[in-house]
Protein backbone atom coordinates (compact mmCIF):
# COMPACT_ATOMS: atom_id res chain seq x y z
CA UNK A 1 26.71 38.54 -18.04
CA UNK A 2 25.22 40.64 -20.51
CA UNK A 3 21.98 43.05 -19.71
CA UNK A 4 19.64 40.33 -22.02
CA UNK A 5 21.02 37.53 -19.83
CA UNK A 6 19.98 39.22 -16.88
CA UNK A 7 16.40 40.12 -17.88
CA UNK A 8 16.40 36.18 -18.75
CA UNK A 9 17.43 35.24 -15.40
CA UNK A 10 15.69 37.44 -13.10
CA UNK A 11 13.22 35.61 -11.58
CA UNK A 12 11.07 35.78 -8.45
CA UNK A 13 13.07 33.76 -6.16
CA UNK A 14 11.26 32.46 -2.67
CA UNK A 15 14.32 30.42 -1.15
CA UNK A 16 17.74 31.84 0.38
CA UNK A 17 20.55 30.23 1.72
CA UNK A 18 21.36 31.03 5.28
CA UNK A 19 24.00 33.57 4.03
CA UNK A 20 24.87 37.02 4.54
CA UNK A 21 25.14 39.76 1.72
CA UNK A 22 28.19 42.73 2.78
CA UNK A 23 27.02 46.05 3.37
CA UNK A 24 29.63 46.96 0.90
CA UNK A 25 28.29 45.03 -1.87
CA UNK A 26 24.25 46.36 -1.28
CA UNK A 27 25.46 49.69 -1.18
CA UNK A 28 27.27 48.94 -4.51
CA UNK A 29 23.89 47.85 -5.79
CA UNK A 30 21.80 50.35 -4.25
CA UNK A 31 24.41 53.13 -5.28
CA UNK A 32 24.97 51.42 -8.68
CA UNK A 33 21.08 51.76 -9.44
CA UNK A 34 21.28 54.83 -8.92
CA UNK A 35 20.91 55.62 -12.66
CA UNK A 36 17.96 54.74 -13.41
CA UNK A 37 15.40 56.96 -15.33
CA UNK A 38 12.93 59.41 -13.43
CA UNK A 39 11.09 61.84 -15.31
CA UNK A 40 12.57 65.08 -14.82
CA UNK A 41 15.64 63.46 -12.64
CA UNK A 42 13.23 63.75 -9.64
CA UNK A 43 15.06 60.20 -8.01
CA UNK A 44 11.68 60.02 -5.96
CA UNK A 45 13.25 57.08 -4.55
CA UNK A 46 13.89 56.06 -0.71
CA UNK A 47 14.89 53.17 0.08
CA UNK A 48 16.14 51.51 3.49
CA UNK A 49 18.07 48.16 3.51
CA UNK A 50 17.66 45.76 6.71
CA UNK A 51 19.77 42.98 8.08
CA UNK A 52 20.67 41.38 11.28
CA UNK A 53 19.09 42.63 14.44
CA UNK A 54 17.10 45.61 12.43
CA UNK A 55 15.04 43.05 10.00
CA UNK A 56 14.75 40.66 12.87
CA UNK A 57 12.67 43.23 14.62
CA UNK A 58 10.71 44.16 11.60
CA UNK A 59 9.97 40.65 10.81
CA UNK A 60 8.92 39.66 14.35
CA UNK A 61 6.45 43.02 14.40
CA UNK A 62 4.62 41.40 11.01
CA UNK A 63 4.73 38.16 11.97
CA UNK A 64 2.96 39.09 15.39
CA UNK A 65 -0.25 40.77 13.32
CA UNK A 66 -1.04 38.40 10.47
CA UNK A 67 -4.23 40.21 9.73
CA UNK A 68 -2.61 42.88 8.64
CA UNK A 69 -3.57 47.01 8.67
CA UNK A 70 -5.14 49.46 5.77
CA UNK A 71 -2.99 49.44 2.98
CA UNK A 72 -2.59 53.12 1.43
CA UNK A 73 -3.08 52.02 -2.00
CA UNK A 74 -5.10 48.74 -3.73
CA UNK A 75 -2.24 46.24 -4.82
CA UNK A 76 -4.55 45.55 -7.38
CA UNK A 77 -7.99 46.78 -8.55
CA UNK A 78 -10.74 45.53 -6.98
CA UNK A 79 -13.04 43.33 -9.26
CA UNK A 80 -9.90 42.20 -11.30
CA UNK A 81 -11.21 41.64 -14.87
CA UNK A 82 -9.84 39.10 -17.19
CA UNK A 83 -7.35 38.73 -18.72
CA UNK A 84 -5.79 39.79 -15.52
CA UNK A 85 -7.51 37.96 -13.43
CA UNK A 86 -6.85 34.74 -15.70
CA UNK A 87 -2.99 35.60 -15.13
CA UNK A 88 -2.82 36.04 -11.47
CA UNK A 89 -4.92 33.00 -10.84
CA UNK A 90 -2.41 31.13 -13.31
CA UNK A 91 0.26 32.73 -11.34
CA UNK A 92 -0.40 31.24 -7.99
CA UNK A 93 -1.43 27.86 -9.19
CA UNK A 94 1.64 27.39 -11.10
CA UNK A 95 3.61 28.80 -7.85
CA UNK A 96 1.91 26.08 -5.23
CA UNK A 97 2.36 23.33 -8.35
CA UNK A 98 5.35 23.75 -7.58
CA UNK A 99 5.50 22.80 -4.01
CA UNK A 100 2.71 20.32 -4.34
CA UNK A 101 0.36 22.72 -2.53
CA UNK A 102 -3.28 21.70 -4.04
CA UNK A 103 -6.16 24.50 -4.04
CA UNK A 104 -8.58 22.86 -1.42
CA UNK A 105 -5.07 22.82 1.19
CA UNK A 106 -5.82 26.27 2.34
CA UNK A 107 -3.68 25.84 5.83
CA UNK A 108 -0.57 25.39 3.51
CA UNK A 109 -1.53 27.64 1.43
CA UNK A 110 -1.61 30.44 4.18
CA UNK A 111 1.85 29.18 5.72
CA UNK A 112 3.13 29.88 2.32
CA UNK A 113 1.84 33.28 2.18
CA UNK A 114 3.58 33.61 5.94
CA UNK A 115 6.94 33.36 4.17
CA UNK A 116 6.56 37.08 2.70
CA UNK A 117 6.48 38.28 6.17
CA UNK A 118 10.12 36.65 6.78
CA UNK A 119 11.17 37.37 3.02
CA UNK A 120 11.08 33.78 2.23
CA UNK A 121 14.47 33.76 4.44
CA UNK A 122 16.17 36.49 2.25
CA UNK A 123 19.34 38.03 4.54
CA UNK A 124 18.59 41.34 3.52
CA UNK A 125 15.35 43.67 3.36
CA UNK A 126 15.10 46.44 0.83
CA UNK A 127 12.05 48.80 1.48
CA UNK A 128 10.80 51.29 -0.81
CA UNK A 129 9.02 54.50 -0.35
CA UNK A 130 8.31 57.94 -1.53
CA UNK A 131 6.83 61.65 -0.47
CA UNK A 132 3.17 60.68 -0.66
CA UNK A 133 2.31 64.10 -2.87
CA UNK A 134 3.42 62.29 -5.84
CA UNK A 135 1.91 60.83 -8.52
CA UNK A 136 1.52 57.98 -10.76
CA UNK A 137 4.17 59.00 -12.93
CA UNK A 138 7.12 58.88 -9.65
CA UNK A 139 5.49 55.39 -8.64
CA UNK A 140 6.69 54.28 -12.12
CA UNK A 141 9.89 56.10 -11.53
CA UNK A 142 10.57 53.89 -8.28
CA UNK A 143 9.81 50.82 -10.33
CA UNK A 144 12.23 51.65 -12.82
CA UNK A 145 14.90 51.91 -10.10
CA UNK A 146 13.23 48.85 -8.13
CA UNK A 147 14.09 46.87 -11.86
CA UNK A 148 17.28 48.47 -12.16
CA UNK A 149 18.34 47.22 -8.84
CA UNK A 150 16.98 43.72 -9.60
CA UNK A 151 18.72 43.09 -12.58
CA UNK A 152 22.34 44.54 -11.08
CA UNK A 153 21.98 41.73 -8.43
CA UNK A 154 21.30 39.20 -10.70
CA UNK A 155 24.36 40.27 -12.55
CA UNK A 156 26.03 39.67 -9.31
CA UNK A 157 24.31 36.18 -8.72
CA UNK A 158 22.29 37.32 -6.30
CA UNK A 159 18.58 36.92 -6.35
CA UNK A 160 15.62 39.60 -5.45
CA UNK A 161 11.76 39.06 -5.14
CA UNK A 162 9.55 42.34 -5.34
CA UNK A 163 7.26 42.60 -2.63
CA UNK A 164 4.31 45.05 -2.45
CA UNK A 165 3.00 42.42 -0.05
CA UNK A 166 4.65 44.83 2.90
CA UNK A 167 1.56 46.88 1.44
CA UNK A 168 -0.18 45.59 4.03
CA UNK A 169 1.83 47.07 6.80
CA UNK A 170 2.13 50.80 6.08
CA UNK A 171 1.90 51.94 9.91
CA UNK A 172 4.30 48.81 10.94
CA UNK A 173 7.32 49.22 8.95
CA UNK A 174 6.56 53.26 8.69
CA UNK A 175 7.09 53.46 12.20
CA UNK A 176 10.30 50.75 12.30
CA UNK A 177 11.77 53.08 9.58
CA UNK A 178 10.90 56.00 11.04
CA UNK A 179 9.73 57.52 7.71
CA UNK A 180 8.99 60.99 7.97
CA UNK A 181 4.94 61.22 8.10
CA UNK A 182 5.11 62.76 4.35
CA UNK A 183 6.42 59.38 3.39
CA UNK A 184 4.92 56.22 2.12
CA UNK A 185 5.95 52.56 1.90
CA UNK A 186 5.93 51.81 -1.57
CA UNK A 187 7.38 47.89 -1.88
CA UNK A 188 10.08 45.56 -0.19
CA UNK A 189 12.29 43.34 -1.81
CA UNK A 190 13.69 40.25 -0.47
CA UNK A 191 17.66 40.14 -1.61
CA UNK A 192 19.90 37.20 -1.18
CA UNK A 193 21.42 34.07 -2.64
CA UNK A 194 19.55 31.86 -4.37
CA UNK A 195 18.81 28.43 -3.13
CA UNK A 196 18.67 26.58 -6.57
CA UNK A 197 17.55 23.10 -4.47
CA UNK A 198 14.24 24.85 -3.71
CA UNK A 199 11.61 23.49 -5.87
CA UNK A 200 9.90 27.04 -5.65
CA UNK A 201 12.49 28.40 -7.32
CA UNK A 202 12.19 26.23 -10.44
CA UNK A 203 8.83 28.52 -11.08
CA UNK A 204 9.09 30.47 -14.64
CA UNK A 205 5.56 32.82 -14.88
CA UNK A 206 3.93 32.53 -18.36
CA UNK A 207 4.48 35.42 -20.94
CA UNK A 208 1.59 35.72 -23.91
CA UNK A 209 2.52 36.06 -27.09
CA UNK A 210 3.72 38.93 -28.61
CA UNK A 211 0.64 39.47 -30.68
CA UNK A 212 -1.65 39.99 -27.91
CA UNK A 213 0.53 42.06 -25.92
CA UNK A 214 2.56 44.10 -29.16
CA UNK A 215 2.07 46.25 -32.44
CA UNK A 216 4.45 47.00 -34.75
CA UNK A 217 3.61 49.85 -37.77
CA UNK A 218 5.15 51.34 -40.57
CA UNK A 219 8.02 48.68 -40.45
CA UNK A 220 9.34 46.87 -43.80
């Protein structure tokens, strides 16, 4: 598989099969992504991978306080204006479409959103975080090596989902982690192997087209 076949088949995937993923092969991953770009080579990058008895923990803690705590940082700005609002609302329709989840079900709807708290069944937890004195430009720096990560597994036919959902447990999986207090959660990421028999899985989020999104000057 080639790097454009990856980017193709990354997807978002909320469905594992009940098997594990070796310690050797997410350290390959983890170790593998390594080299991805951070301005200045600051790697502002920490990142703790869960399985077993360790995630089991975690996930019963989250599971146990549904409401949530403070996040540290807005997920998304408040008020979101269009046409980013018009995209995240497309987002989630098209996701519950796919498990015949209607708008007015809101109980199924909220049992849905439980699954993030288990990582939709994913075998392995990846947690990110970062010293909490820097900026804007390191967050982008994790998401380059969050990416870089993503697409090495799907190279490896395993499948990720990025989760700033575990946003909304900063003390929770600070304190599981032990993160020194200088530290803060950033994102998880679900890793595993794809169940392609999950009808959430079949889900494909909308692009716009280049013209909105694109410029191109000074070409012939």
């Amino acid at each position: 598989m080639n790097v454009t076949e990856a980017v193709d088949r990354r997807v978002s995937v909320r469905a594992y099969l009940d098997r594990p993923v070796s310690g050797e092969l997410v350290r390959e991953l983890l170790l593998a992504a390594q080299r991805a770009p951070s301005g200045g080579n600051l790697q502002p990058w920490r990142v703790h991978a869960l399985t077993g008895a360790p995630l089991e923990g975690l996930k019963a803690k989250v599971a146990a306080n549904l409401a949530g705590e403070t996040p540290e940082y807005d997920v998304y700005p408040p008020d979101l204006w269009d046409p980013f609002r018009t995209r995240r609302f497309q987002c989630g329709e098209d996701l519950y479409a796919t498990i015949g989840i209607p708008r007015e079900d809101k109980p199924a709807r909220l049992q849905q959103l439980f699954k993030n708290t288990q990582l939709f069944g994913a075998p392995v937890g990846l947690f990110f975080s970062l010293d909490r004195k820097l900026g804007p430009p390191q967050w982008s720096d994790v998401g380059m090596y969050m990416q870089t990560l993503m697409l090495l597994a799907t190279e490896r036919g395993l499948a990720t989902c990025a989760q700033e959902f575990w946003a909304r447990y900063p003390k929770t999986v600070a304190e599981h982690l032990a993160l020194p207090d200088d530290h803060m959660l950033f994102s998880g990421m679900a890793l595993g192997w794809p169940d392609d028999t999950a009808p959430i899985n079949t889900l494909r989020t909308r692009r716009d087209p280049f013209e909105v999104w694109a410029e191109m000057r000074g070409f012939e």
